[in-house]
Protein backbone atom coordinates (compact mmCIF):
# COMPACT_ATOMS: atom_id res chain seq x y z
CA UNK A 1 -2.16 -21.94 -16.17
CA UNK A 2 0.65 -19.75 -14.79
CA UNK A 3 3.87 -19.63 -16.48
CA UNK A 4 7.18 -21.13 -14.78
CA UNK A 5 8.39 -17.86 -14.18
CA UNK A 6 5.87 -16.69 -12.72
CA UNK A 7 5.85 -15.54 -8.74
CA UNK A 8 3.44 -17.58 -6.94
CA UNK A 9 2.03 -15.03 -4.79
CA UNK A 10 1.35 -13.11 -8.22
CA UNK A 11 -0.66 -16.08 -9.49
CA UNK A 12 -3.44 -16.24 -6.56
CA UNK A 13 -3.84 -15.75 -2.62
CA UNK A 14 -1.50 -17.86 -0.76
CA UNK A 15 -4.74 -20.10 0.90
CA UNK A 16 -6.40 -20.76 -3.12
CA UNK A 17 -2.59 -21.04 -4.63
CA UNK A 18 -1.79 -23.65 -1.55
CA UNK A 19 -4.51 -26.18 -2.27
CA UNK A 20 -4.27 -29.94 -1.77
CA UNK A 21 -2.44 -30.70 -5.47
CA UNK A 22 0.44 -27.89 -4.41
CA UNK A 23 0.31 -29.53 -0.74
CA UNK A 24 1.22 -32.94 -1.70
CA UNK A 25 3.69 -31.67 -3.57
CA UNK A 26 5.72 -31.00 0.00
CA UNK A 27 5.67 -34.26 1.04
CA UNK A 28 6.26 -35.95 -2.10
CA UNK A 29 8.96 -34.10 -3.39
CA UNK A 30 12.23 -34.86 -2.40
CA UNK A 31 14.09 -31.96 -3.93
CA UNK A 32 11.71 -29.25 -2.41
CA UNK A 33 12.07 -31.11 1.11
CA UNK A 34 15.52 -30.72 0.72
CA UNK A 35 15.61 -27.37 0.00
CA UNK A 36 12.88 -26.60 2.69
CA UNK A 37 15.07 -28.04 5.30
CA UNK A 38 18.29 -26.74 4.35
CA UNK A 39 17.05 -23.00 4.43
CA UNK A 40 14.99 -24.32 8.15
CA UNK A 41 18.53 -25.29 9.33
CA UNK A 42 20.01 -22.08 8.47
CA UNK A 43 17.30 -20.23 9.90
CA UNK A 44 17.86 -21.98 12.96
CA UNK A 45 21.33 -21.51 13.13
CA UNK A 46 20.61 -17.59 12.23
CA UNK A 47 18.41 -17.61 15.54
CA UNK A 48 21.28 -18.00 18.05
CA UNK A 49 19.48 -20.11 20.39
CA UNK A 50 20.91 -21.49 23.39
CA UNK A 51 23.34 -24.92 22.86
CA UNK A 52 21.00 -27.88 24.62
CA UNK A 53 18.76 -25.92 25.64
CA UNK A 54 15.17 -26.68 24.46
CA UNK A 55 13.10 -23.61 23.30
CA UNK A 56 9.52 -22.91 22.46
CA UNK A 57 9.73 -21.43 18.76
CA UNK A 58 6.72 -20.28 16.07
CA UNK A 59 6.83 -20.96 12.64
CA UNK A 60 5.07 -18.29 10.58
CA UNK A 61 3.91 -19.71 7.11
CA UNK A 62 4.49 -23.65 8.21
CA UNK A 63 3.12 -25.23 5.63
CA UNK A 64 3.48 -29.10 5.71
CA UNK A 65 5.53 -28.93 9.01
CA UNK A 66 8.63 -29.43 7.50
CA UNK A 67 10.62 -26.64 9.14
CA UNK A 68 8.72 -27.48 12.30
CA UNK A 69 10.35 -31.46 11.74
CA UNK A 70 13.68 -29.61 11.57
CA UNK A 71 12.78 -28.38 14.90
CA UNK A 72 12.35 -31.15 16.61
CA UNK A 73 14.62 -32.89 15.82
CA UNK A 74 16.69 -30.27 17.10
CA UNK A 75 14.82 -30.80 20.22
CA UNK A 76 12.44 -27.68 20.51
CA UNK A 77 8.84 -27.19 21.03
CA UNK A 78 6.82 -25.29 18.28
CA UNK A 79 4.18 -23.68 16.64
CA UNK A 80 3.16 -23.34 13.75
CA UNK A 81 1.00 -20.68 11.80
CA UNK A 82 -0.46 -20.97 8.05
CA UNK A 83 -3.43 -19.86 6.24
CA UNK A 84 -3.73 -22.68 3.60
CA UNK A 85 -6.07 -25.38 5.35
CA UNK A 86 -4.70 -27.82 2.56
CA UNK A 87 -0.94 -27.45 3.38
CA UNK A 88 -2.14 -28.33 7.47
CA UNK A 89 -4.00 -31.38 6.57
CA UNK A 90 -0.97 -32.76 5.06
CA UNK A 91 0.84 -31.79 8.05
CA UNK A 92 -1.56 -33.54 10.43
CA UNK A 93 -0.86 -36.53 8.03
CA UNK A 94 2.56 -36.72 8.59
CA UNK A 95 1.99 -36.39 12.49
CA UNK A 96 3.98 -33.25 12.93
CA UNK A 97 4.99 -32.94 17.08
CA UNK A 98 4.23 -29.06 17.08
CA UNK A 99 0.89 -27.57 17.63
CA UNK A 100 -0.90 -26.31 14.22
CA UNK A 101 -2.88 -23.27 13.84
CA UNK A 102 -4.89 -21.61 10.55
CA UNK A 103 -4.23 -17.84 10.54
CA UNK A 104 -3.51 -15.06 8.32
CA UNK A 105 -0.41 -13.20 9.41
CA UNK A 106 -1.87 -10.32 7.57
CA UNK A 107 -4.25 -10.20 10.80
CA UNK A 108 -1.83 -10.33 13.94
CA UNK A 109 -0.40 -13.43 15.75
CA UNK A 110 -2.56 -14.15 18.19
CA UNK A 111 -0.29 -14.98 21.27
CA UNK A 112 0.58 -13.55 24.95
CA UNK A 113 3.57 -11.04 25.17
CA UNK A 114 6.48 -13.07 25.84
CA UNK A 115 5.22 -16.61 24.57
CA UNK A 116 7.67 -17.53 22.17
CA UNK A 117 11.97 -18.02 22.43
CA UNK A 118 11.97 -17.40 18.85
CA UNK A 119 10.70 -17.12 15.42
CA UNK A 120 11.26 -18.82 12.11
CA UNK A 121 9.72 -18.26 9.17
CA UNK A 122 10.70 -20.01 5.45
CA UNK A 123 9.09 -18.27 1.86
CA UNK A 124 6.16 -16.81 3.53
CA UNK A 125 6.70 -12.86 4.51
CA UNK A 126 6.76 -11.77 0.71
CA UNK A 127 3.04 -12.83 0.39
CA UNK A 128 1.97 -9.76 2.69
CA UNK A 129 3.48 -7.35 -0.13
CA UNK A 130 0.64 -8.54 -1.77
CA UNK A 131 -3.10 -7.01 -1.95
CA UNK A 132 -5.08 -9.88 -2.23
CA UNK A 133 -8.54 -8.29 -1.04
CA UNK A 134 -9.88 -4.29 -2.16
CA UNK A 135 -9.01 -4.20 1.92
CA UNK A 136 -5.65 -5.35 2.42
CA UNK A 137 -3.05 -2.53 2.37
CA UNK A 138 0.69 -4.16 2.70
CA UNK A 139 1.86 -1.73 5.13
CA UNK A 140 -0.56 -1.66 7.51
CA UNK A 141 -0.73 -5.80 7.43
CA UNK A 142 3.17 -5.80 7.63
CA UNK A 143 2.77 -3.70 10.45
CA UNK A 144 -0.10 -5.64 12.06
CA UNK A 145 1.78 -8.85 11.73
CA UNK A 146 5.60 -7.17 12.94
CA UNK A 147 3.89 -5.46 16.17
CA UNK A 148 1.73 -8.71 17.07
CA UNK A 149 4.91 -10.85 16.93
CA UNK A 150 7.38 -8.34 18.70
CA UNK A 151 4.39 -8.87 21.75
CA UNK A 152 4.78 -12.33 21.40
CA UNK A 153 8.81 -12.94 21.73
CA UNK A 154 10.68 -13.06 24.72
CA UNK A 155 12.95 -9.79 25.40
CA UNK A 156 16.37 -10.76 23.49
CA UNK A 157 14.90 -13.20 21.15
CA UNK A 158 15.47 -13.33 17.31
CA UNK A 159 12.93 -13.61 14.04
CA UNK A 160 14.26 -15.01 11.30
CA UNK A 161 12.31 -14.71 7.73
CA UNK A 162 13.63 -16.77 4.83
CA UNK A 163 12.20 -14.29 1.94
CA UNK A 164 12.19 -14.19 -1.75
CA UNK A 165 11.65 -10.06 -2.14
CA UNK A 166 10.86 -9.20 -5.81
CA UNK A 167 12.73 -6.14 -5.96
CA UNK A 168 14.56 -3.57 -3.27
CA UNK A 169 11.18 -1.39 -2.98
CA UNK A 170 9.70 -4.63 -1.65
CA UNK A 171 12.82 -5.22 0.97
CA UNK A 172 12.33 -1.40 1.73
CA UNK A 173 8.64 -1.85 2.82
CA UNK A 174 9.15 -4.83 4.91
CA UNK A 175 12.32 -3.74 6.85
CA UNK A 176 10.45 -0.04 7.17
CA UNK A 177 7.56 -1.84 8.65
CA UNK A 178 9.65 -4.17 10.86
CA UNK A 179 11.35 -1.45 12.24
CA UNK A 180 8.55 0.81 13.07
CA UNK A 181 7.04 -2.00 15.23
CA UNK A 182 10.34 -1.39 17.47
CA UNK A 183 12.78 -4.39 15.69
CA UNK A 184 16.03 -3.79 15.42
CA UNK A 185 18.36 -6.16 12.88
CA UNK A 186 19.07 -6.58 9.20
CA UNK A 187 19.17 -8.16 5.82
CA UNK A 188 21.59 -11.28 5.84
CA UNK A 189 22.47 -12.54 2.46
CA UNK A 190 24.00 -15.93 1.68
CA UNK A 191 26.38 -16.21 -1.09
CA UNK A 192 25.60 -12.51 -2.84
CA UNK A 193 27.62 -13.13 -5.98
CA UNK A 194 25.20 -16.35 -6.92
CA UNK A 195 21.99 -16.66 -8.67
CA UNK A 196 21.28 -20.27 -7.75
CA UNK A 197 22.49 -19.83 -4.28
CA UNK A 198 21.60 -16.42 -3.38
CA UNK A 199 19.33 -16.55 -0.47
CA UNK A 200 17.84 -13.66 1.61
CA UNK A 201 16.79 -14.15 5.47
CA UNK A 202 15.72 -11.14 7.65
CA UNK A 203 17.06 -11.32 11.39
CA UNK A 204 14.88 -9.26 13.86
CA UNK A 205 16.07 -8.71 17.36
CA UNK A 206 13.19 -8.12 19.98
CA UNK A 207 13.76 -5.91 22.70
CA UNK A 208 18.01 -5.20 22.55
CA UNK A 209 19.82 -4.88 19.37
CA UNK A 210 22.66 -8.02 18.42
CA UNK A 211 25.19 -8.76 16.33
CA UNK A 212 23.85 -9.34 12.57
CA UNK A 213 25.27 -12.83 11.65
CA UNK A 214 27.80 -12.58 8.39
CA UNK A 215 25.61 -14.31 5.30
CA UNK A 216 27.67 -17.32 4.09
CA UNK A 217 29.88 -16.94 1.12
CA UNK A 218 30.96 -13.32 1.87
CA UNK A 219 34.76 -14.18 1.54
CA UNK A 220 34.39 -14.56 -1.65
CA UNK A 221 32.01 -11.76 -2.35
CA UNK A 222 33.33 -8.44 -4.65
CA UNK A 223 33.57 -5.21 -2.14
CA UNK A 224 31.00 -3.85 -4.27
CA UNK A 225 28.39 -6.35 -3.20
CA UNK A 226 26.98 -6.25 0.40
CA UNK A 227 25.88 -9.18 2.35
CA UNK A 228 24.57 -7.04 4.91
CA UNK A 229 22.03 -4.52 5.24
CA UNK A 230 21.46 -3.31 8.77
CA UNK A 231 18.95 -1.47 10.33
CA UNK A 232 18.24 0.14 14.11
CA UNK A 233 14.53 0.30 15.24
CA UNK A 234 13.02 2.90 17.28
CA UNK A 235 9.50 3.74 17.62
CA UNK A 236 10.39 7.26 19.54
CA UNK A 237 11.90 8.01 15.65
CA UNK A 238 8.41 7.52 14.43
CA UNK A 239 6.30 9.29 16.70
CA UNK A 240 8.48 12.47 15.87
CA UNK A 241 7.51 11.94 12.41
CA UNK A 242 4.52 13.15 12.84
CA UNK A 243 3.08 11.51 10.11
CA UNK A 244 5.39 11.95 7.45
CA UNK A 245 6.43 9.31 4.98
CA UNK A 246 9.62 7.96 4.90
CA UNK A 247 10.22 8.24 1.18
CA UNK A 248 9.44 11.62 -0.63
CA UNK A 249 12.22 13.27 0.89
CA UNK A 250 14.96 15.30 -0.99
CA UNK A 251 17.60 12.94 -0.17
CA UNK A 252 15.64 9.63 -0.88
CA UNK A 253 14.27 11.29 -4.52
CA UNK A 254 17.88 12.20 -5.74
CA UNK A 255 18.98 8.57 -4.96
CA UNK A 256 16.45 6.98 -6.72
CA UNK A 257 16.78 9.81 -9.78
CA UNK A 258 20.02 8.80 -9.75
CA UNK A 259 19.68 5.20 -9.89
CA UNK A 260 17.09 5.54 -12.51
CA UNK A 261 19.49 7.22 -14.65
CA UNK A 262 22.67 4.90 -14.72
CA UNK A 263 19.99 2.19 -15.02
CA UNK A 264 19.57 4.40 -18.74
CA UNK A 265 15.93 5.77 -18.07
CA UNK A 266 14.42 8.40 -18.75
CA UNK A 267 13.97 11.03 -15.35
CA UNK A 268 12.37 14.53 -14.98
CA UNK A 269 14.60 16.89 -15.04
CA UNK A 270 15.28 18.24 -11.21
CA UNK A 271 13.98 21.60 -9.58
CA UNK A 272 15.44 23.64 -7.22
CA UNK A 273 13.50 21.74 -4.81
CA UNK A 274 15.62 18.36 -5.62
CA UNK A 275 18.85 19.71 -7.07
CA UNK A 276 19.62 20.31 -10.24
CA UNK A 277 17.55 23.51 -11.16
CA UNK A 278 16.36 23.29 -14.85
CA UNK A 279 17.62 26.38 -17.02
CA UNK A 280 15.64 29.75 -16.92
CA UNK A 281 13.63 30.46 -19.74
CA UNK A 282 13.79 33.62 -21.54
């Protein structure tokens, strides 16, 4: 049995870890309904959609159809997309109003360009950091799943992903992905400063780059602590690339030497290929 700290999408894939016994629990459980629908409405709210105007939205990762309740209520017309058969079946037994799909984001939304007003998506995108299968490599299903959806929204519209990264390589390889698939946007963060509270959505613009929305709590964030992290995609950038990798360069090596170093660890000493030369030997 797993241990309570342990990262769910560390303990098995998301369609064997979602089974029937962790399904129920999403329609029994009043606290994680709660918190399911809080972080739905402030996706929502993060999306910028038109006041009384009713839009057709997807729901990447929608589990029980809790998010999608939120967005009805709200008065939209949905989708939803999960890979755990168990967590539908308990959404078809609560007689959800959007339409219900299995897929594996991994593999590509399988829309028309221009289908969708919007995107939400709550505690799902971290899973594709994962290699669940000897064939799944992260970036390319990142990429598979960020190109498939930037087809499948509306010129103008928003994404919004409700995330828990495990650590800033992870946030690196989704937004690097997101952005070579032509999205423009950022890293919103609610209430930095807070352990409990801290919560991390991604806001993608499709087609023309917007305003990133300021993550709640930031008046009271230090200066030190950023509740915004914002990014410009372009895939003309990447076809000039020709190839190359985004980390490995000069630049992006010294920063993490140096971060590796006031974190106290122990780092090569540099060349005169990353900086500081070692001393000749005589």
């Amino acid at each position: 049995m797993a241990s309570s700290c342990r990262r769910p999408e560390h303990s098995a894939p998301p369609d064997v870890f979602y089974n029937e016994e962790e399904a129920k629990k999403y329609s029994q459980n009043s606290r994680m309904i709660e918190i399911q629908t809080q972080m739905s409405e402030r996706a929502v709210e993060l999306l910028s959609l038109p006041e009384g105007q009713p839009c057709y939205l997807l729901d990447v990762g929608c589990g029980s159809g809790l998010s999608g309740d939120y967005l009805s209520e709200e008065g939209h017309y949905w989708v939803g997309v999960d890979i755990s058969t168990a967590m539908l079946d308990v959404a078809l037994d609560r007689e959800v109003d959007g339409d219900l799909l299995v897929g594996d984001m991994g593999q590509g939304m399988p829309f028309r360009p221009g289908t969708f007003d919007g995107c939400i998506s709550i505690s799902a995108l971290q899973w594709l950091c994962n290699a669940d299968k000897r064939s799944h490599s992260p970036p390319k299903r990142l990429y598979t799943f960020f190109t498939t959806l930037y087809s499948s929204l509306s010129r103008g519209a928003r994404a919004v992903f409700q995330l828990y990264p495990e650590n800033s390589e992870q946030l690196e390889l989704i937004t690097s992905q997101a952005m070579r698939a032509g999205f423009s946007g950022g890293m919103v963060v609610d209430y930095p400063n807070s352990s409990k509270a801290k919560k991390f959505f991604l806001c993608l613009f499709a087609g023309i780059s917007g305003v990133l929305p300021k993550g709640l709590g930031s008046e009271t964030s230090d200066r030190a602590v950023s509740n915004q992290v914002q990014f410009s995609g372009q895939r003309c950038r990447f076809k000039n690339m020709k190839g190359k990798s985004l980390k490995k360069g000069r630049d992006w090596i010294l920063e993490k030497k140096e971060r590796r170093r006031r974190q106290g660890r122990e780092v090569r000493a540099d060349t005169k290929y990353t900086g500081r030369q070692r001393r000749p030997h005589f």
